[in-house]
PDB file of N, CA and C in Angstrom:
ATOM      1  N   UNK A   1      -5.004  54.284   2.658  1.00  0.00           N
ATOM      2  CA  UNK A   1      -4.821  53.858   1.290  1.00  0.00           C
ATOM      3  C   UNK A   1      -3.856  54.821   0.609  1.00  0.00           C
ATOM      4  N   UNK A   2      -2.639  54.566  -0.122  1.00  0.00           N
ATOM      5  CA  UNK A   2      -1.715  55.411  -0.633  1.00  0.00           C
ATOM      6  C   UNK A   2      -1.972  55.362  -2.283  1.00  0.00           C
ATOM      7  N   UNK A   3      -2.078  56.497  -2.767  1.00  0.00           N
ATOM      8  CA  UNK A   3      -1.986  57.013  -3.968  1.00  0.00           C
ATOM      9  C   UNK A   3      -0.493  57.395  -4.669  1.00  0.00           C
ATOM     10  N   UNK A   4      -0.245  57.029  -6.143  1.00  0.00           N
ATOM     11  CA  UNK A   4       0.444  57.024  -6.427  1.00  0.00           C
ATOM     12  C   UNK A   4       0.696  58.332  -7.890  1.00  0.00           C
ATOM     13  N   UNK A   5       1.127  59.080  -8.513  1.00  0.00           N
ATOM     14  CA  UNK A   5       0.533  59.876  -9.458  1.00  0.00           C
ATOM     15  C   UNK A   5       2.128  60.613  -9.716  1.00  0.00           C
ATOM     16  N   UNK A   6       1.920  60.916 -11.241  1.00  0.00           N
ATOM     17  CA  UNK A   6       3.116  61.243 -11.762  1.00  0.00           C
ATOM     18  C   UNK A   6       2.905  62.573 -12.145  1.00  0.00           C
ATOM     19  N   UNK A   7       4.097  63.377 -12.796  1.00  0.00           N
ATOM     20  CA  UNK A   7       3.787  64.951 -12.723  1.00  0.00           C
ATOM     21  C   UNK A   7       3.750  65.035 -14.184  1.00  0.00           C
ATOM     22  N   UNK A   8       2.853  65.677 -15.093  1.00  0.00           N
ATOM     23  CA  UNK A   8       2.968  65.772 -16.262  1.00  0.00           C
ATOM     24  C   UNK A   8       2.682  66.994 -16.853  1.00  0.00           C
ATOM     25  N   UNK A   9       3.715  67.180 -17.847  1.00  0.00           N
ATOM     26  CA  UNK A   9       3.550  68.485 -18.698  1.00  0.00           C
ATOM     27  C   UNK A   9       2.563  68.577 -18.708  1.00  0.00           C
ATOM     28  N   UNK A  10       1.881  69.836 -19.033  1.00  0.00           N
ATOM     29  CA  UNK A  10      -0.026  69.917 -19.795  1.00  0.00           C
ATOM     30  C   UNK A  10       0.273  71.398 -19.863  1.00  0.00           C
ATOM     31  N   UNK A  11       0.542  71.775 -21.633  1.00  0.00           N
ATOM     32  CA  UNK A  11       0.616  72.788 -22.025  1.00  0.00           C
ATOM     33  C   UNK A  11       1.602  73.337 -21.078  1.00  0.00           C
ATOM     34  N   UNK A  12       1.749  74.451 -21.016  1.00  0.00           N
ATOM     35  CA  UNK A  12       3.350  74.883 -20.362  1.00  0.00           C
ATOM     36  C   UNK A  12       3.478  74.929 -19.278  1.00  0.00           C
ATOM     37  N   UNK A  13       2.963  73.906 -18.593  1.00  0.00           N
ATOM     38  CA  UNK A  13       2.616  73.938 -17.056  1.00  0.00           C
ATOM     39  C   UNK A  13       3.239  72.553 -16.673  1.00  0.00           C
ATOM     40  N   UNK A  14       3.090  72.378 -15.764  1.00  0.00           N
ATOM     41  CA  UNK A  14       2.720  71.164 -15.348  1.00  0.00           C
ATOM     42  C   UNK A  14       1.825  70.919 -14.331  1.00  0.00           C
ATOM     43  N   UNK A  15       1.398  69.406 -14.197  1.00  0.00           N
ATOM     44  CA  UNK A  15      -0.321  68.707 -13.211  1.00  0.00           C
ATOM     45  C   UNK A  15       0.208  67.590 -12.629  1.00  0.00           C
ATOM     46  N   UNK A  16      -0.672  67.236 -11.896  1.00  0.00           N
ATOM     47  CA  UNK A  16      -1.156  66.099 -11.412  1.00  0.00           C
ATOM     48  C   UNK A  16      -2.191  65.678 -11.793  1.00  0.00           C
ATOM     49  N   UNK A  17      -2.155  64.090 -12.471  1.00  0.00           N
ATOM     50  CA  UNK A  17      -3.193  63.465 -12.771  1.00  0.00           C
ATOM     51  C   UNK A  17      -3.793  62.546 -11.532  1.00  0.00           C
ATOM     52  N   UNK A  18      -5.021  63.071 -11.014  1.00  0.00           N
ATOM     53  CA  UNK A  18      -5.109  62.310  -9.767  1.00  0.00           C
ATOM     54  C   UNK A  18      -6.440  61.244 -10.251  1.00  0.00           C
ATOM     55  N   UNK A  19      -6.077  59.832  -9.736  1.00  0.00           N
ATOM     56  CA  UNK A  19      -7.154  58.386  -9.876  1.00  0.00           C
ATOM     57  C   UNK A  19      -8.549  59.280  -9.474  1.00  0.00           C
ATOM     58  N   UNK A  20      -9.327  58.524 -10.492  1.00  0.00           N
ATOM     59  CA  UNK A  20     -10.824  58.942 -10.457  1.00  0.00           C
ATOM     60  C   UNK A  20     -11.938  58.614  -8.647  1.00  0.00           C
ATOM     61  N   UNK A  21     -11.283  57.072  -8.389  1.00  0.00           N
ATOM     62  CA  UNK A  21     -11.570  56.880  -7.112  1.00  0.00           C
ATOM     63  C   UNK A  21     -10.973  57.908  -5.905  1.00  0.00           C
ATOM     64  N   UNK A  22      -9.127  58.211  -6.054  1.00  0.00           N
ATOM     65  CA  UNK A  22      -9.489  59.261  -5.212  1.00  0.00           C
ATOM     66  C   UNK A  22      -9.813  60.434  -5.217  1.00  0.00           C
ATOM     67  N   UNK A  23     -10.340  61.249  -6.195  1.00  0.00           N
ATOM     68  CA  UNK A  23     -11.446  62.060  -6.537  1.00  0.00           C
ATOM     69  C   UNK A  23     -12.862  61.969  -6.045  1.00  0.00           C
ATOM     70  N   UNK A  24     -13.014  60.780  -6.120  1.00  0.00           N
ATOM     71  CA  UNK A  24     -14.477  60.767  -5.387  1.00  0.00           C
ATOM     72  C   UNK A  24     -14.459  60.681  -4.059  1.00  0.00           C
ATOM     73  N   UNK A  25     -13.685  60.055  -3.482  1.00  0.00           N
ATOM     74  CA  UNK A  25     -13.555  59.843  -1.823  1.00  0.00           C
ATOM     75  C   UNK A  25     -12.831  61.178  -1.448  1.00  0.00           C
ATOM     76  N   UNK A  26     -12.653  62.436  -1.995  1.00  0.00           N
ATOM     77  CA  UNK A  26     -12.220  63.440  -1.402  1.00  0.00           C
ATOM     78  C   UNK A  26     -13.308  64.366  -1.617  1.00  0.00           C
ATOM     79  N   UNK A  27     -14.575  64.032  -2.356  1.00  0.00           N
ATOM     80  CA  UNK A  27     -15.519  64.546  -3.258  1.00  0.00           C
ATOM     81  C   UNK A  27     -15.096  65.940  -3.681  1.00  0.00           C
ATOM     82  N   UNK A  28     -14.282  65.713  -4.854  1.00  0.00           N
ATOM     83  CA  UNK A  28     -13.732  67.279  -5.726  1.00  0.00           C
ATOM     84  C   UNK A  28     -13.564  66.796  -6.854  1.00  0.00           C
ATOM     85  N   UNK A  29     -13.956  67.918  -7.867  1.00  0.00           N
ATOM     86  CA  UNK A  29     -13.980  67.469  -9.063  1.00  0.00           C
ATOM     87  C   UNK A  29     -13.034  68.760  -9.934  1.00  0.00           C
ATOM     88  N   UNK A  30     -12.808  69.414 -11.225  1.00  0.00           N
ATOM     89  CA  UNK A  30     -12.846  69.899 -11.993  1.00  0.00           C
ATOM     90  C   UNK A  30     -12.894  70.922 -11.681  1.00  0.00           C
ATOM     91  N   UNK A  31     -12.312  72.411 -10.893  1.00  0.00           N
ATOM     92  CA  UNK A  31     -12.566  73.465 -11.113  1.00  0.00           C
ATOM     93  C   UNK A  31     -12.185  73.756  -9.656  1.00  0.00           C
ATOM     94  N   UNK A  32     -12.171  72.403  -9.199  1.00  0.00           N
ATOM     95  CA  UNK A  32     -12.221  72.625  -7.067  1.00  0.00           C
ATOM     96  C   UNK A  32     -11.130  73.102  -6.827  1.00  0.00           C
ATOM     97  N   UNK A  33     -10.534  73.698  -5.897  1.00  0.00           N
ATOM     98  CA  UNK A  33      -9.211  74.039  -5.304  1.00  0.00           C
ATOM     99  C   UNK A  33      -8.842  72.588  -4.216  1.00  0.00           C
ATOM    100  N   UNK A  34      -7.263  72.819  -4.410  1.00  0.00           N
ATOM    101  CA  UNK A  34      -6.937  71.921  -3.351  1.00  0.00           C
ATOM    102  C   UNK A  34      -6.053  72.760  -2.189  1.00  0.00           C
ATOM    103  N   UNK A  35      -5.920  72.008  -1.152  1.00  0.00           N
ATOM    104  CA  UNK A  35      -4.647  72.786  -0.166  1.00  0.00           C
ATOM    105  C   UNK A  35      -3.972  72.006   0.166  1.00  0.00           C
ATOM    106  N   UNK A  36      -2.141  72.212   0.470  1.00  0.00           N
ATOM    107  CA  UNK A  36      -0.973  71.849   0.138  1.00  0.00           C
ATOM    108  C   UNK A  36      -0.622  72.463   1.863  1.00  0.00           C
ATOM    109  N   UNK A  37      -0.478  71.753   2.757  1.00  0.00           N
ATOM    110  CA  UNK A  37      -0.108  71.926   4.350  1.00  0.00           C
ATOM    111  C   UNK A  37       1.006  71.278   4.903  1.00  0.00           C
ATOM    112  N   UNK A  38       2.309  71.845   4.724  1.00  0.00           N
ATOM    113  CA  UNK A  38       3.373  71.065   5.019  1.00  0.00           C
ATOM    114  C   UNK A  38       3.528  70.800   6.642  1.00  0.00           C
ATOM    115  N   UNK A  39       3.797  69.869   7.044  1.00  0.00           N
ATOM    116  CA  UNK A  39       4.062  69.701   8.855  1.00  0.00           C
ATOM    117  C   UNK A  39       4.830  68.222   9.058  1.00  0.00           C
ATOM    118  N   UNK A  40       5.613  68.084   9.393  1.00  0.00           N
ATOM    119  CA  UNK A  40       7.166  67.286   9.911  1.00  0.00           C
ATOM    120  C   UNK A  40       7.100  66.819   8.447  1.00  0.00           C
ATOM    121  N   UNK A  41       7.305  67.805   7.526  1.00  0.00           N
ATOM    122  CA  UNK A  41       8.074  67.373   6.459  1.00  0.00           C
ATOM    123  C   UNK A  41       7.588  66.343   5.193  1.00  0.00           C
ATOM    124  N   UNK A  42       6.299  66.307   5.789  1.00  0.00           N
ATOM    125  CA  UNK A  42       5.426  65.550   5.172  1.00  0.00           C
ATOM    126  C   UNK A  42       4.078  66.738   4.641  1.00  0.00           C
ATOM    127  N   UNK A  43       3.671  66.461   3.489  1.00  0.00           N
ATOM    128  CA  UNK A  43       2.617  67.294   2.642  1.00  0.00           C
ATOM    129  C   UNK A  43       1.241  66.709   2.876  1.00  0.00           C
ATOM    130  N   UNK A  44       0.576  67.529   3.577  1.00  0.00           N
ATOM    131  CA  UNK A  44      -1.373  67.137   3.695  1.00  0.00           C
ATOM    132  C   UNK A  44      -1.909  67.509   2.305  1.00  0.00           C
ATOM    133  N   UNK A  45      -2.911  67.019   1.509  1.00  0.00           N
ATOM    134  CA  UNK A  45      -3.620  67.274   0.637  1.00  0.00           C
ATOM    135  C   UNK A  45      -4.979  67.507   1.315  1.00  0.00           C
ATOM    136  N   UNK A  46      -5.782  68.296   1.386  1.00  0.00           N
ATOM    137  CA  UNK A  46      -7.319  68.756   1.605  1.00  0.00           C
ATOM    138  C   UNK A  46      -8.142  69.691   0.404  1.00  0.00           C
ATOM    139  N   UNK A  47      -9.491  69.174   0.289  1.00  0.00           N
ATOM    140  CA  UNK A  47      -9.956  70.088  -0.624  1.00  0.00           C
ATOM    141  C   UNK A  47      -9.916  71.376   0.150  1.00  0.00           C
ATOM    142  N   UNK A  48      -9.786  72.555  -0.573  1.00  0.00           N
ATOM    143  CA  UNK A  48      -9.840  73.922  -0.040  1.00  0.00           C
ATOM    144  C   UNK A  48     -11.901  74.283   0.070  1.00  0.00           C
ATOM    145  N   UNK A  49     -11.612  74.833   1.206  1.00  0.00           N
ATOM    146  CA  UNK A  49     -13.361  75.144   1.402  1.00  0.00           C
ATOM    147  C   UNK A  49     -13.474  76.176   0.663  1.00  0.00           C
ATOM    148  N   UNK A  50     -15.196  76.192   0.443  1.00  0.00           N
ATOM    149  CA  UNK A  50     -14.867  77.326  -0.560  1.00  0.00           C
ATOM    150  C   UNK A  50     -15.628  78.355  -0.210  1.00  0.00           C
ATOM    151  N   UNK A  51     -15.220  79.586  -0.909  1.00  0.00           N
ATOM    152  CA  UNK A  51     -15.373  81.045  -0.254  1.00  0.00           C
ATOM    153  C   UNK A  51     -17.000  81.744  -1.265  1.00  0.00           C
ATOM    154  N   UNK A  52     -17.420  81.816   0.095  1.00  0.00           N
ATOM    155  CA  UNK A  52     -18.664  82.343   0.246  1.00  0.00           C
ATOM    156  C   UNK A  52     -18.367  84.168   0.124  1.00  0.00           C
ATOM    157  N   UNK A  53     -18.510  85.211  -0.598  1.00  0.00           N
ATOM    158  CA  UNK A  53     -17.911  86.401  -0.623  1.00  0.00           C
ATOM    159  C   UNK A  53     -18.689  87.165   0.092  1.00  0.00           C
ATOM    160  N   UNK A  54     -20.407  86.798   0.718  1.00  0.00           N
ATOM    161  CA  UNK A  54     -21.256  87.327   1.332  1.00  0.00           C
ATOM    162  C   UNK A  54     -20.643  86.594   2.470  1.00  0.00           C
ATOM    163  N   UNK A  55     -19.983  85.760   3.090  1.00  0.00           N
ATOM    164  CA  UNK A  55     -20.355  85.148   4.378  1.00  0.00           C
ATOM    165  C   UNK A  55     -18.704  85.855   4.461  1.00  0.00           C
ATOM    166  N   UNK A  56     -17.504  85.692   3.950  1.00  0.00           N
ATOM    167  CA  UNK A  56     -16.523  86.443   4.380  1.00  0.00           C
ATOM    168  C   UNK A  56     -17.107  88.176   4.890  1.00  0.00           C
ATOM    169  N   UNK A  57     -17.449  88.932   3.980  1.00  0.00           N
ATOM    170  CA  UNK A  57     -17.987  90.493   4.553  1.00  0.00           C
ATOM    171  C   UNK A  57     -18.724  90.195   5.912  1.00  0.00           C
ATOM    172  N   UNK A  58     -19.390  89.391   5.809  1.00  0.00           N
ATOM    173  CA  UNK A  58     -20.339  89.392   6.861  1.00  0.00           C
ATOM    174  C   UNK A  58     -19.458  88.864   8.319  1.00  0.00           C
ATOM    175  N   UNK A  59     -18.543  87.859   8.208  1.00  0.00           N
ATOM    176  CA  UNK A  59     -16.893  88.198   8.847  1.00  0.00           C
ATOM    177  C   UNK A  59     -16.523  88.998   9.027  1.00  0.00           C
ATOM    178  N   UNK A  60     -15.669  89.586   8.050  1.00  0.00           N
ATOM    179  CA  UNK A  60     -15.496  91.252   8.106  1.00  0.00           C
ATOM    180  C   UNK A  60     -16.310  91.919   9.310  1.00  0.00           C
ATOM    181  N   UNK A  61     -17.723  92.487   9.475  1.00  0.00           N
ATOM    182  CA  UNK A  61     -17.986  93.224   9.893  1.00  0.00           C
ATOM    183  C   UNK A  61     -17.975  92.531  11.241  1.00  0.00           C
ATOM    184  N   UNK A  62     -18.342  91.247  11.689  1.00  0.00           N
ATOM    185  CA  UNK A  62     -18.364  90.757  12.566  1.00  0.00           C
ATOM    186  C   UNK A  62     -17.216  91.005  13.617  1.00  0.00           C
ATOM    187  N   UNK A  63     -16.209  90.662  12.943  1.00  0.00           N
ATOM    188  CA  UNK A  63     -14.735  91.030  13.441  1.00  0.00           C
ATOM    189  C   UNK A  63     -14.924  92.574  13.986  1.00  0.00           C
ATOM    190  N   UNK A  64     -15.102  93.372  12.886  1.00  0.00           N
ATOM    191  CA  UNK A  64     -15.184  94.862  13.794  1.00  0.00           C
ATOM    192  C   UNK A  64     -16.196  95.234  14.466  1.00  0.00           C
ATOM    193  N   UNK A  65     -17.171  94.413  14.604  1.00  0.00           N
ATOM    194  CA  UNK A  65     -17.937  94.732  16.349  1.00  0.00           C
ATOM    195  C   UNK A  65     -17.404  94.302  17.018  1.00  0.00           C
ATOM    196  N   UNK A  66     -16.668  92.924  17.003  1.00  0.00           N
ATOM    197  CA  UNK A  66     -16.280  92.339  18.600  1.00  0.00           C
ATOM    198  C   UNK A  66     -14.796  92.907  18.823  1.00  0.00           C
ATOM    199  N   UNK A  67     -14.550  94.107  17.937  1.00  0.00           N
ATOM    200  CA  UNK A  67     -12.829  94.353  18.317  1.00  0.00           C
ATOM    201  C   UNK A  67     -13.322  95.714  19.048  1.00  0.00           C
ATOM    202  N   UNK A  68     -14.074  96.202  18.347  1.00  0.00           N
ATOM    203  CA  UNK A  68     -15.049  97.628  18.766  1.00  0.00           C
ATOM    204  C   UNK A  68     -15.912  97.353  20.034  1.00  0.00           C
ATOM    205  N   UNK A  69     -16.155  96.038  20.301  1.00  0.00           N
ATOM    206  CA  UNK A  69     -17.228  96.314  21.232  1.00  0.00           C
ATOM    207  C   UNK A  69     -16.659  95.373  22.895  1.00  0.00           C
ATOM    208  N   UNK A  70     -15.156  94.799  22.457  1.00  0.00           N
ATOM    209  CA  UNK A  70     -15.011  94.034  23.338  1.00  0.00           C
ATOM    210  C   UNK A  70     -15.075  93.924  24.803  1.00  0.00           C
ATOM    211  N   UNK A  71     -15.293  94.861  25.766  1.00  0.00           N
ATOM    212  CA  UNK A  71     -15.191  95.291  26.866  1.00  0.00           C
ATOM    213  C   UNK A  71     -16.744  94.835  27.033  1.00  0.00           C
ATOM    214  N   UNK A  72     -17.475  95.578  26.259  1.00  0.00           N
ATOM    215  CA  UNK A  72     -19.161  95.127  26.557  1.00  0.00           C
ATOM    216  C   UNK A  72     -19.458  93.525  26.357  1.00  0.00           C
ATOM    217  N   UNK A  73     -18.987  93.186  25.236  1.00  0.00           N
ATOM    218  CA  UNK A  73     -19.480  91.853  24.758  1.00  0.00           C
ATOM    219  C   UNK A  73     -18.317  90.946  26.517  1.00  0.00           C
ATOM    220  N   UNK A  74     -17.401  91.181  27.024  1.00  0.00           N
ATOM    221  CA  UNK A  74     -17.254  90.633  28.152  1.00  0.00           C
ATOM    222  C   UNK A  74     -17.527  90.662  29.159  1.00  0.00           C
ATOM    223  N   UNK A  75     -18.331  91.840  29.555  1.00  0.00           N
ATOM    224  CA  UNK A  75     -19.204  92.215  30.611  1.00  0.00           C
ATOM    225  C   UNK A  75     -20.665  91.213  30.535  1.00  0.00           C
ATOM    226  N   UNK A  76     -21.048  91.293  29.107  1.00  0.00           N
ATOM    227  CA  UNK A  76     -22.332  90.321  28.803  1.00  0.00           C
ATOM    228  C   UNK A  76     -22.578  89.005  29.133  1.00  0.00           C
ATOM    229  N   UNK A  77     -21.116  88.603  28.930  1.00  0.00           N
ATOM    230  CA  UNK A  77     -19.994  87.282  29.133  1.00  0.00           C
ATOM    231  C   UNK A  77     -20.684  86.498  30.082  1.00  0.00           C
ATOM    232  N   UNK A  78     -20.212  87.523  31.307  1.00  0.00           N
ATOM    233  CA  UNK A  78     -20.113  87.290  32.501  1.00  0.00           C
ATOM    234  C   UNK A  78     -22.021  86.268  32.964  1.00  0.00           C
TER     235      UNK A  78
END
């Protein structure tokens, strides 16, 4: 289904006014982030996932055991 949407001033900016239906079928509303993924020249729209600041750290540290521990964690592997 193709969407159609024009670019409009709003205060010294400018937006996109996007149809209420495809708002709901992307389920994002008001405050959501979107992401902008260019590939053969053509633009993907996706809602952006959103960031958990306990589950990134908890990444974080994750990352530096398995960079710290990698030799063991592939021996375990095995």
């Amino acid at each position: 289904m193709a969407h159609k949407s024009k670019i409009r001033k709003i205060g010294n900016s400018l937006g996109i006014l996007l149809p209420k239906e495809l708002l709901e079928e992307m389920r994002v509303g008001e405050g959501d982030e979107l992401s902008f993924d260019k590939t053969s020249g053509t633009y993907k729209v996706t809602p952006s996932p959103a960031v958990d600041p306990e589950f990134e750290r908890a990444m974080e540290v994750f990352r530096s055991v398995t960079d710290r521990y990698k030799n063991a964690l592939r021996e375990l592997a095995k």
